[in-house]
N, C-alpha and C. Protein backbone atom coordinates (compact mmCIF):
# COMPACT_ATOMS: atom_id res chain seq x y z
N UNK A 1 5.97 5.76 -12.52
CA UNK A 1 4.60 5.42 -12.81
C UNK A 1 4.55 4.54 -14.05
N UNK A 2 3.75 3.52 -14.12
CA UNK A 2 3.34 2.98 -15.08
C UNK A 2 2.34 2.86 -15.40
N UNK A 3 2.39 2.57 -16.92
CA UNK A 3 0.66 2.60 -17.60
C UNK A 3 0.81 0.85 -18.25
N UNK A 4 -0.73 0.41 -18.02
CA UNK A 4 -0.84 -1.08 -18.34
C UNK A 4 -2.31 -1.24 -18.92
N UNK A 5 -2.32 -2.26 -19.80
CA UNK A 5 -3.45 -2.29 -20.21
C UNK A 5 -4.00 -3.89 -19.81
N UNK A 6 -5.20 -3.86 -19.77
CA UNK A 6 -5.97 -5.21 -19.03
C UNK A 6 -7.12 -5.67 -20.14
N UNK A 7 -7.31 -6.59 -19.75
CA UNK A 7 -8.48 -7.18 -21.02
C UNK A 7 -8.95 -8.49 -21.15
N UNK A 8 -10.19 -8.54 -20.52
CA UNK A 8 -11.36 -9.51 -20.53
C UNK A 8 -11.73 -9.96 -21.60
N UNK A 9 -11.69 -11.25 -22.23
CA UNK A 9 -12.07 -11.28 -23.53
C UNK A 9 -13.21 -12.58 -23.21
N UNK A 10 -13.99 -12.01 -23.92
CA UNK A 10 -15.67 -12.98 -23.75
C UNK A 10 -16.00 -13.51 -25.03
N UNK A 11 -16.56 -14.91 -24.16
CA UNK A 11 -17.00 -16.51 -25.21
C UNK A 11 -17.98 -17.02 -24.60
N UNK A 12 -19.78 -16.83 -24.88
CA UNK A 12 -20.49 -17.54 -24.45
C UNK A 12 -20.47 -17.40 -23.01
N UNK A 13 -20.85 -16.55 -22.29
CA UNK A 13 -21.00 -15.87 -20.95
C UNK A 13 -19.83 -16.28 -20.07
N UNK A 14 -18.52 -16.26 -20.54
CA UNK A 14 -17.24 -16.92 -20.21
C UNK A 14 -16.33 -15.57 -20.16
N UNK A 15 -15.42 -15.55 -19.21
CA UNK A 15 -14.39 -14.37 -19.62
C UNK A 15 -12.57 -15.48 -20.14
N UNK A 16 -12.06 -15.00 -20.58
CA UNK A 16 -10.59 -15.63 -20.63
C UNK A 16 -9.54 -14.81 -19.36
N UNK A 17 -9.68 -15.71 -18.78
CA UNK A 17 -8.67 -15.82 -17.48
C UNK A 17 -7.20 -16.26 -17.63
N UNK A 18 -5.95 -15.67 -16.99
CA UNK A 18 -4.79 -16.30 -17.02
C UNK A 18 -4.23 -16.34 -15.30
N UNK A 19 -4.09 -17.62 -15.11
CA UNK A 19 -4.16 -18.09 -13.72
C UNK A 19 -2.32 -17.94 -14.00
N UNK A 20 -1.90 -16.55 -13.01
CA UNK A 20 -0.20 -16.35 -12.95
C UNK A 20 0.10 -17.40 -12.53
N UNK A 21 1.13 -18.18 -12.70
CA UNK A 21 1.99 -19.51 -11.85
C UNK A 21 3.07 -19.96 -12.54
N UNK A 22 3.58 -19.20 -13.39
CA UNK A 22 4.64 -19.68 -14.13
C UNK A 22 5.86 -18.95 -14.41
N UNK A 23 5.94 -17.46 -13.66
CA UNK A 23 6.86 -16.16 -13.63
C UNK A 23 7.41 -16.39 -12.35
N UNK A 24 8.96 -16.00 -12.22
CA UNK A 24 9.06 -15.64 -10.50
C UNK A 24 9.04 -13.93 -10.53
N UNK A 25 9.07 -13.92 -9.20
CA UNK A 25 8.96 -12.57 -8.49
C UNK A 25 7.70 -12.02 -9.19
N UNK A 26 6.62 -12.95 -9.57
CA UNK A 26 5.41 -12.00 -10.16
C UNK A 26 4.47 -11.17 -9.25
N UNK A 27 4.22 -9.81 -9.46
CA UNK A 27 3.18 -9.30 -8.26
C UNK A 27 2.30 -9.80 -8.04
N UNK A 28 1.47 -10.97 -8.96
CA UNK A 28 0.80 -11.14 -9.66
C UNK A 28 0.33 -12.91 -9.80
N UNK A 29 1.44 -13.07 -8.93
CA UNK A 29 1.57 -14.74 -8.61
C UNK A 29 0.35 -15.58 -8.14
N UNK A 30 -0.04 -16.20 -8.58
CA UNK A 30 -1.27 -17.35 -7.85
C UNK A 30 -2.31 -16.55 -8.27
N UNK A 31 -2.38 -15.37 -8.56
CA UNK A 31 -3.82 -14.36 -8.48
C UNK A 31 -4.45 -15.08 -10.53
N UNK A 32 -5.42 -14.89 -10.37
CA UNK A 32 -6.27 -14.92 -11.74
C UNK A 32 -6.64 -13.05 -12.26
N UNK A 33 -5.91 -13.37 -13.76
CA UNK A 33 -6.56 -11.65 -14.04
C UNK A 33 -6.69 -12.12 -15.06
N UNK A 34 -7.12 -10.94 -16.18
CA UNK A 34 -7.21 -10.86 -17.16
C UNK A 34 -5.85 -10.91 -18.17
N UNK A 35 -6.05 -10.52 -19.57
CA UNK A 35 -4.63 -10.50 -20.39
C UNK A 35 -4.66 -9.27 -20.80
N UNK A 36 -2.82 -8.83 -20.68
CA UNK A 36 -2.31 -7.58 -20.78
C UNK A 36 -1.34 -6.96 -20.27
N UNK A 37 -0.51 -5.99 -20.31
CA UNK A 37 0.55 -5.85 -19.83
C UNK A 37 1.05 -4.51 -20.06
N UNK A 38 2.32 -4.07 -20.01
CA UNK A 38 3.33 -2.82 -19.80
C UNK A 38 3.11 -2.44 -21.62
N UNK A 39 2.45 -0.86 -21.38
CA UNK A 39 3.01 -0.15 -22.52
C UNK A 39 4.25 0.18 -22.53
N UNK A 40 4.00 0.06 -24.02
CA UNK A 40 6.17 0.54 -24.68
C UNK A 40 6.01 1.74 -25.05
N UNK A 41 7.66 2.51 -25.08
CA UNK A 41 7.32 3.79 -25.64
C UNK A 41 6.40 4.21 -27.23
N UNK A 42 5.89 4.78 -26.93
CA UNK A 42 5.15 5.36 -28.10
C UNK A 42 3.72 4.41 -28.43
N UNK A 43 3.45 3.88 -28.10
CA UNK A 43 2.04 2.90 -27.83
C UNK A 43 0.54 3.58 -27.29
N UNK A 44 -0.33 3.87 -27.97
CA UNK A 44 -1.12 4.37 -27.30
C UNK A 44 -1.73 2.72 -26.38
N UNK A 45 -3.18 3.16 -25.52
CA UNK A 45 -3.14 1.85 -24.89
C UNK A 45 -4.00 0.63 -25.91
N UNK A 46 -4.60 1.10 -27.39
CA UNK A 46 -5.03 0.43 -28.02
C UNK A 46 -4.02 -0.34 -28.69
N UNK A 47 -3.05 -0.05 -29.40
CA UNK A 47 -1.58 -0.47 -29.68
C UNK A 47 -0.98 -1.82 -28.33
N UNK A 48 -1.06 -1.27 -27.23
CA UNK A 48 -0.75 -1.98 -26.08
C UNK A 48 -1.53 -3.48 -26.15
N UNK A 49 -2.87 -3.19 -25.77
CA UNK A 49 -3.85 -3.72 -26.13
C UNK A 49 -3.92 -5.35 -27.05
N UNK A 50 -3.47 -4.46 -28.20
CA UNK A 50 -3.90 -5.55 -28.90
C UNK A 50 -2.40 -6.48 -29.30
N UNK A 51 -1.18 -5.60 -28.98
CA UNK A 51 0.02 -6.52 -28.92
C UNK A 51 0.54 -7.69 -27.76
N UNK A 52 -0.41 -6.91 -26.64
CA UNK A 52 -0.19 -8.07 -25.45
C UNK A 52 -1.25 -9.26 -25.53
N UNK A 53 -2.54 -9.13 -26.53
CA UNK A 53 -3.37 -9.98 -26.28
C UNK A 53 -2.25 -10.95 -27.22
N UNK A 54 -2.25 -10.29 -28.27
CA UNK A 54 -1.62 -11.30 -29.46
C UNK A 54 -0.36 -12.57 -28.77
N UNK A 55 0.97 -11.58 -27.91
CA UNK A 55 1.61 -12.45 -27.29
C UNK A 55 1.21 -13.17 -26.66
N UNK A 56 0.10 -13.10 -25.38
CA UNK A 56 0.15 -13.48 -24.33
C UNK A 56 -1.06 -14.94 -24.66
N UNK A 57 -1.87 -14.45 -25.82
CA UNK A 57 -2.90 -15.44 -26.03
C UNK A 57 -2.31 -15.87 -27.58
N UNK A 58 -2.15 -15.83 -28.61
CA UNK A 58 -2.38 -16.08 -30.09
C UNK A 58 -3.52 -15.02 -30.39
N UNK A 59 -4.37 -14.56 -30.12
CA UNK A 59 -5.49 -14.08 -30.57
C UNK A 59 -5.28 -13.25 -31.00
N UNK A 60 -6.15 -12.90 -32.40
CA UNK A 60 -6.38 -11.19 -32.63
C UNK A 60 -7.68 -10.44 -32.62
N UNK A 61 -7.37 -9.44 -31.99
CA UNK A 61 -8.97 -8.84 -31.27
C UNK A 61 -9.71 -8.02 -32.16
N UNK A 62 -11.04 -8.41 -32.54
CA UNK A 62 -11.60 -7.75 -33.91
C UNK A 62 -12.27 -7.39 -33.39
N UNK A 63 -12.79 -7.05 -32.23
CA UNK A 63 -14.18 -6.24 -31.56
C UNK A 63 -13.80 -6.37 -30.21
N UNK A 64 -13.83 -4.86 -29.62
CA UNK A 64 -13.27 -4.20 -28.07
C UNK A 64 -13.70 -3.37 -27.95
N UNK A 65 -13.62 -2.87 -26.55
CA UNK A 65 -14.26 -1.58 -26.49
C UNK A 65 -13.36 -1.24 -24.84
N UNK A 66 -12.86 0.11 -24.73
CA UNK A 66 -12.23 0.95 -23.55
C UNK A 66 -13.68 0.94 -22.74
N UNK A 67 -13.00 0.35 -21.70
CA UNK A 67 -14.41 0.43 -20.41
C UNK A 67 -13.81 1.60 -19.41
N UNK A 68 -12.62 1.23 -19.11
CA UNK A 68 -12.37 2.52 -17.62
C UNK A 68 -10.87 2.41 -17.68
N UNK A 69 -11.06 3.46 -16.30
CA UNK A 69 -9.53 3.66 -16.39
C UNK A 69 -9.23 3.45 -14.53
N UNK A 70 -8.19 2.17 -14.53
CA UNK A 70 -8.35 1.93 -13.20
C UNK A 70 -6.20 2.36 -12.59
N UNK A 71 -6.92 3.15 -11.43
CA UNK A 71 -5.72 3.70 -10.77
C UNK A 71 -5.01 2.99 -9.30
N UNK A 72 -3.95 2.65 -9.68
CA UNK A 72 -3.33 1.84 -8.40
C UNK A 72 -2.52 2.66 -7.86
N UNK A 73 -2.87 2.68 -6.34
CA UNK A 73 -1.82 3.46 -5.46
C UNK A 73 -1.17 2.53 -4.57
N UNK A 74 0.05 1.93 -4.34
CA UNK A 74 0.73 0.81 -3.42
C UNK A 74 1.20 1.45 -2.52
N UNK A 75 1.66 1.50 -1.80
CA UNK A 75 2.84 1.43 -0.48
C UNK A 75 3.88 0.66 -0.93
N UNK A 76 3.76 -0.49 -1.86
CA UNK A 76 5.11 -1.33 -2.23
C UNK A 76 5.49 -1.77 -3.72
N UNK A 77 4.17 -0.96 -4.72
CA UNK A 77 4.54 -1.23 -5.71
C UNK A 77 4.47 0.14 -6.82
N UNK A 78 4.46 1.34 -6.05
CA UNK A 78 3.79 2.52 -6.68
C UNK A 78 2.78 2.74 -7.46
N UNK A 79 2.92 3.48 -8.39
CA UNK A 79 1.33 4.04 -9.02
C UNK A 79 1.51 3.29 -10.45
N UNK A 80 0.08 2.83 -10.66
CA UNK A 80 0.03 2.32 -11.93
C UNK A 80 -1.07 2.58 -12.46
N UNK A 81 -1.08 2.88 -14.20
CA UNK A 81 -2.56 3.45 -14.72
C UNK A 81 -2.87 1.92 -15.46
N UNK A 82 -3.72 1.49 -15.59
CA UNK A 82 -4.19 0.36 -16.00
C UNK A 82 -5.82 0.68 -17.33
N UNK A 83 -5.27 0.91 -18.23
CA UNK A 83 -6.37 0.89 -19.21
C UNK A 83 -7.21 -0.48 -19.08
N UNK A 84 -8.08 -0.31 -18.67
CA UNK A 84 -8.87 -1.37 -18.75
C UNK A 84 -10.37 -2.14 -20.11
N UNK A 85 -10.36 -3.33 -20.63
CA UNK A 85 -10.93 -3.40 -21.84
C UNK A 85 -11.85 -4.59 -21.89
N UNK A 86 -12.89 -4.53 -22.63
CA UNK A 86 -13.56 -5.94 -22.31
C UNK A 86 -13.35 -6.31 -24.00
N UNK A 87 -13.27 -7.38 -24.63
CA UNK A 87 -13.41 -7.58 -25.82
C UNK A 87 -14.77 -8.88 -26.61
N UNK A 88 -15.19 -8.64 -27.59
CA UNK A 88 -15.87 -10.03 -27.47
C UNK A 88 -15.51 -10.67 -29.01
N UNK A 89 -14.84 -9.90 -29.51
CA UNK A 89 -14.41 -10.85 -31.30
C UNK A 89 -12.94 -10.82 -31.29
N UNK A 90 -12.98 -12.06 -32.15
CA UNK A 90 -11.66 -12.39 -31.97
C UNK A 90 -11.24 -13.31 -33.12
N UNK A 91 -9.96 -13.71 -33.45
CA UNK A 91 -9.61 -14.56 -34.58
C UNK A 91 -8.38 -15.04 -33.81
N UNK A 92 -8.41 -16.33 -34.57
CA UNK A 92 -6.82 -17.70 -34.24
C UNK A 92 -6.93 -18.22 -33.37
N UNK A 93 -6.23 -19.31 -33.01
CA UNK A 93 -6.28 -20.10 -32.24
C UNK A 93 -5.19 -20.03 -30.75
N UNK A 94 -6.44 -20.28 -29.64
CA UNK A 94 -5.27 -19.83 -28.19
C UNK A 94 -4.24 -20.71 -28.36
N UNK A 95 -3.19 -19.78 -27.26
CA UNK A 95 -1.82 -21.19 -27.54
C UNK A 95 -1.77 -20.93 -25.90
N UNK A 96 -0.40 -21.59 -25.99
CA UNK A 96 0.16 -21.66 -24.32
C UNK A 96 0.52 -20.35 -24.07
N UNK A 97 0.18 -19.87 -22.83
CA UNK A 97 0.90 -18.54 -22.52
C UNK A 97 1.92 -18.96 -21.56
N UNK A 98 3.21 -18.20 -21.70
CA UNK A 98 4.70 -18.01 -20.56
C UNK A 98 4.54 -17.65 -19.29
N UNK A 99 3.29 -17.25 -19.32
CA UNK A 99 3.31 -16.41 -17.69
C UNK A 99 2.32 -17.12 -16.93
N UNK A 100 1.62 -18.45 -17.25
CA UNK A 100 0.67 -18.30 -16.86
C UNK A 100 -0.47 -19.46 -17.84
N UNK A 101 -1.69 -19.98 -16.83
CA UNK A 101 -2.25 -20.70 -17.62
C UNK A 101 -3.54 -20.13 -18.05
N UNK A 102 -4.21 -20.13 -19.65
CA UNK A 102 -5.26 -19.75 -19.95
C UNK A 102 -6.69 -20.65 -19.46
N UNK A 103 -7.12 -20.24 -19.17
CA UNK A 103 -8.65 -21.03 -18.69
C UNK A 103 -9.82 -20.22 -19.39
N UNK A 104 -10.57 -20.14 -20.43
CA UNK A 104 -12.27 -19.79 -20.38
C UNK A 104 -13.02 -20.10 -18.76
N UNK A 105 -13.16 -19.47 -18.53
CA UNK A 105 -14.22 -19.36 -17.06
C UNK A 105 -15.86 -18.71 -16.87
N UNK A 106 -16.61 -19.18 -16.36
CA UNK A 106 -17.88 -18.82 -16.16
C UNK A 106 -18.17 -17.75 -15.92
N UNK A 107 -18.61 -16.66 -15.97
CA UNK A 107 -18.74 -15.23 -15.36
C UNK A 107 -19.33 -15.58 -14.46
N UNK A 108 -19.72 -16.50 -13.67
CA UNK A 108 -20.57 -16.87 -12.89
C UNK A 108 -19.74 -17.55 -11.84
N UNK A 109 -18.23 -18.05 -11.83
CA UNK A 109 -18.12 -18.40 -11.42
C UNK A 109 -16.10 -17.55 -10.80
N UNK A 110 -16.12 -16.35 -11.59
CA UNK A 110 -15.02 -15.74 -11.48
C UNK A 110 -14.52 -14.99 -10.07
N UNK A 111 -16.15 -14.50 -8.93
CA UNK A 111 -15.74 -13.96 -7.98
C UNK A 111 -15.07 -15.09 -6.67
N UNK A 112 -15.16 -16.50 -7.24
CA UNK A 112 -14.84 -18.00 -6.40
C UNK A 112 -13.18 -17.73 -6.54
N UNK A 113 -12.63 -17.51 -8.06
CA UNK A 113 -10.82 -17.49 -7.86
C UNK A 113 -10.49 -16.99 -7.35
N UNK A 114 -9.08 -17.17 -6.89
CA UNK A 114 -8.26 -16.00 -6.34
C UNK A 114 -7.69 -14.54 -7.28
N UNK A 115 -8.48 -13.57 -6.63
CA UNK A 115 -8.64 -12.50 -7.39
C UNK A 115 -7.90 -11.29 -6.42
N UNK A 116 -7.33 -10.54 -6.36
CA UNK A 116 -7.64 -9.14 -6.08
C UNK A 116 -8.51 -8.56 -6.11
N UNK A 117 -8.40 -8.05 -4.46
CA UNK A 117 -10.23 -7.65 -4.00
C UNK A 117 -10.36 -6.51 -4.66
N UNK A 118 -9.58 -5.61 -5.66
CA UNK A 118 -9.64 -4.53 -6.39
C UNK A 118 -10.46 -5.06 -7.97
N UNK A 119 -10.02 -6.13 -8.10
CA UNK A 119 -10.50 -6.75 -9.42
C UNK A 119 -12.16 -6.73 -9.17
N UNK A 120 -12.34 -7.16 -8.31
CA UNK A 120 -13.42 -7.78 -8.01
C UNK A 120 -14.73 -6.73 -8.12
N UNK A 121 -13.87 -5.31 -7.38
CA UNK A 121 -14.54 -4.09 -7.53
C UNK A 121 -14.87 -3.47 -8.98
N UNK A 122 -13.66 -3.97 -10.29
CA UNK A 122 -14.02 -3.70 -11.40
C UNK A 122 -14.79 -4.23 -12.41
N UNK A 123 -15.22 -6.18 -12.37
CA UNK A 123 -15.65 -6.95 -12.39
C UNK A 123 -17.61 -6.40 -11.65
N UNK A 124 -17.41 -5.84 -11.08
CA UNK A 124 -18.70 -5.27 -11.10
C UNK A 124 -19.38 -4.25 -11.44
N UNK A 125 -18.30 -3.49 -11.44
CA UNK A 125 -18.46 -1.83 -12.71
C UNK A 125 -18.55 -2.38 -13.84
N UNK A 126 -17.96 -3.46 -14.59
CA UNK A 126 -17.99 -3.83 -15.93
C UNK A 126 -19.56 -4.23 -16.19
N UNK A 127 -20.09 -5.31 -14.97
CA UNK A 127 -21.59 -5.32 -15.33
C UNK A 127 -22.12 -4.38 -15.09
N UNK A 128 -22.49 -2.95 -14.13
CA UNK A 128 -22.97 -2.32 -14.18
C UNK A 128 -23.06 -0.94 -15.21
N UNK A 129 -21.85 -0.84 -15.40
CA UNK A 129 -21.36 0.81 -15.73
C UNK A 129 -21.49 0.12 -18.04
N UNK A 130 -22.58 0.78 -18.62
CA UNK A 130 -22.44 0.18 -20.18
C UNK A 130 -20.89 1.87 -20.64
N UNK A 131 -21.14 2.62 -20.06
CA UNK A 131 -19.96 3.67 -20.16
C UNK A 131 -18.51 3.74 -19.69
N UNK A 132 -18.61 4.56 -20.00
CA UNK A 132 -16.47 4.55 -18.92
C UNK A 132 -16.77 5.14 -17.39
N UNK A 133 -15.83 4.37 -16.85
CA UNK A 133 -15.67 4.61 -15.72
C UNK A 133 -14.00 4.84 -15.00
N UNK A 134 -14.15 5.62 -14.12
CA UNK A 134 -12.51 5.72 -13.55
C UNK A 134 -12.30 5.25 -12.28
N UNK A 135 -11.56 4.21 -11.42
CA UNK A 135 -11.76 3.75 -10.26
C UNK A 135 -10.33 3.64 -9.74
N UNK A 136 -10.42 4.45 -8.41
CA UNK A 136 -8.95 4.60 -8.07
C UNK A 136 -8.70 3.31 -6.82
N UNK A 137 -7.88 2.50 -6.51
CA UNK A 137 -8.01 1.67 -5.79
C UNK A 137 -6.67 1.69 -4.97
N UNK A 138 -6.00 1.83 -3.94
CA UNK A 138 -5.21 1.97 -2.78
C UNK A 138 -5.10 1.16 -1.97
N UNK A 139 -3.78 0.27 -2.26
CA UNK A 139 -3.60 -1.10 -1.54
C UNK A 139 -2.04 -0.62 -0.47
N UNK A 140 -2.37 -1.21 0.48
CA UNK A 140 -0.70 -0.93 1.48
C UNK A 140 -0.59 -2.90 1.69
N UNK A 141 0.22 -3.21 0.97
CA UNK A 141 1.21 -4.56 0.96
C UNK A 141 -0.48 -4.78 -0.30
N UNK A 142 -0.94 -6.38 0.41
CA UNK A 142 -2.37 -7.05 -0.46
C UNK A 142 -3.43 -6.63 0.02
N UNK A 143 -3.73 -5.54 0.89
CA UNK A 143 -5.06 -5.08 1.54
C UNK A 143 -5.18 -4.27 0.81
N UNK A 144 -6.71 -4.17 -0.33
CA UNK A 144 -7.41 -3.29 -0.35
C UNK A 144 -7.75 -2.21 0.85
N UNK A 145 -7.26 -0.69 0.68
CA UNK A 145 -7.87 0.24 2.27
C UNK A 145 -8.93 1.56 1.35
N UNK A 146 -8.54 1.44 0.45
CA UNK A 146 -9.51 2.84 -0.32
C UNK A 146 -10.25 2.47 -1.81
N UNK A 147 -11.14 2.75 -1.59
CA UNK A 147 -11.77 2.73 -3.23
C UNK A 147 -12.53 4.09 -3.67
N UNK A 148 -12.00 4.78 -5.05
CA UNK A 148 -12.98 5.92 -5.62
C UNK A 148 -13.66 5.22 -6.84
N UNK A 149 -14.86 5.48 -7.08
CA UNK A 149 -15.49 5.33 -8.07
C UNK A 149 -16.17 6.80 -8.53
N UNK A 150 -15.75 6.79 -9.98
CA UNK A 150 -16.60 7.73 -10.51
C UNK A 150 -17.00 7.43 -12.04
N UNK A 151 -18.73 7.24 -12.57
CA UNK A 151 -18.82 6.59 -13.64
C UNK A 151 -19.61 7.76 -14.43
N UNK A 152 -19.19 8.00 -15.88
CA UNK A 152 -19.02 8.78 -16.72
C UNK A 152 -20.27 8.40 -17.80
């Protein structure tokens, strides 16, 4: 099992997107997500958090907040806990990321990328749910087949 942390970071009704295309064997390839990645030992997921934004963007995150906690069940990639985070302050300047290209994107215009139809499900808890929420999501290969929602 793994635990991962995720994170939306907002500019002027914009989220920061990283369009995967630059890793091989990524699960994660061609899809648009957010920034974030694999906790290390001893990391809580705020620690996680704010060390993957730093690598993956330059940024440092001065205002965040824990939205939910989203649960992946695969058939081909096993179970993964995914702390999930929206942020909106921030300091330094973006750089190039290794995995991947950064884009600012429209919130308006994020359900158009290629997303994971699981994303898409959290992307709408984030506007709805101002609390935490826990959402279990169950994919066999790239098909979404199950979704739990429960908001707190």
């Amino acid at each position: 099992m793994k635990n991962t942390t995720l994170c939306y970071i907002e500019k002027e009704d914009q989220y920061l997107m990283l369009h995967r295309v630059k890793k091989e064997n990524d699960e994660n390839k061609d899809k648009w997500i957010g920034v974030g990645g694999k906790m290390e030992a001893g990391e809580s997921p705020e620690d996680c958090l704010l060390r993957e934004v730093k690598e993956e963007t330059g940024l440092t995150l001065t205002d965040y907040r824990y939205r939910g906690l989203v649960t992946f069940v695969s058939n081909e990639w096993g179970t993964e806990y995914m702390h999930l985070f929206t942020a909106t302050g921030f300091e330094g300047t973006l750089r190039t990321c290794d995995e991947g290209d950064l884009v600012w994107v429209p919130k308006s215009e994020i359900e158009a990328l290629n997303l994971w139809e699981g994303d898409k499900v959290f992307f709408r808890l984030l506007k709805e749910c101002e609390r935490f929420f826990s959402l279990k999501l169950r994919y066999e290969g790239d098909t979404l087949v199950e979704t739990k929602v429960w908001k707190y």
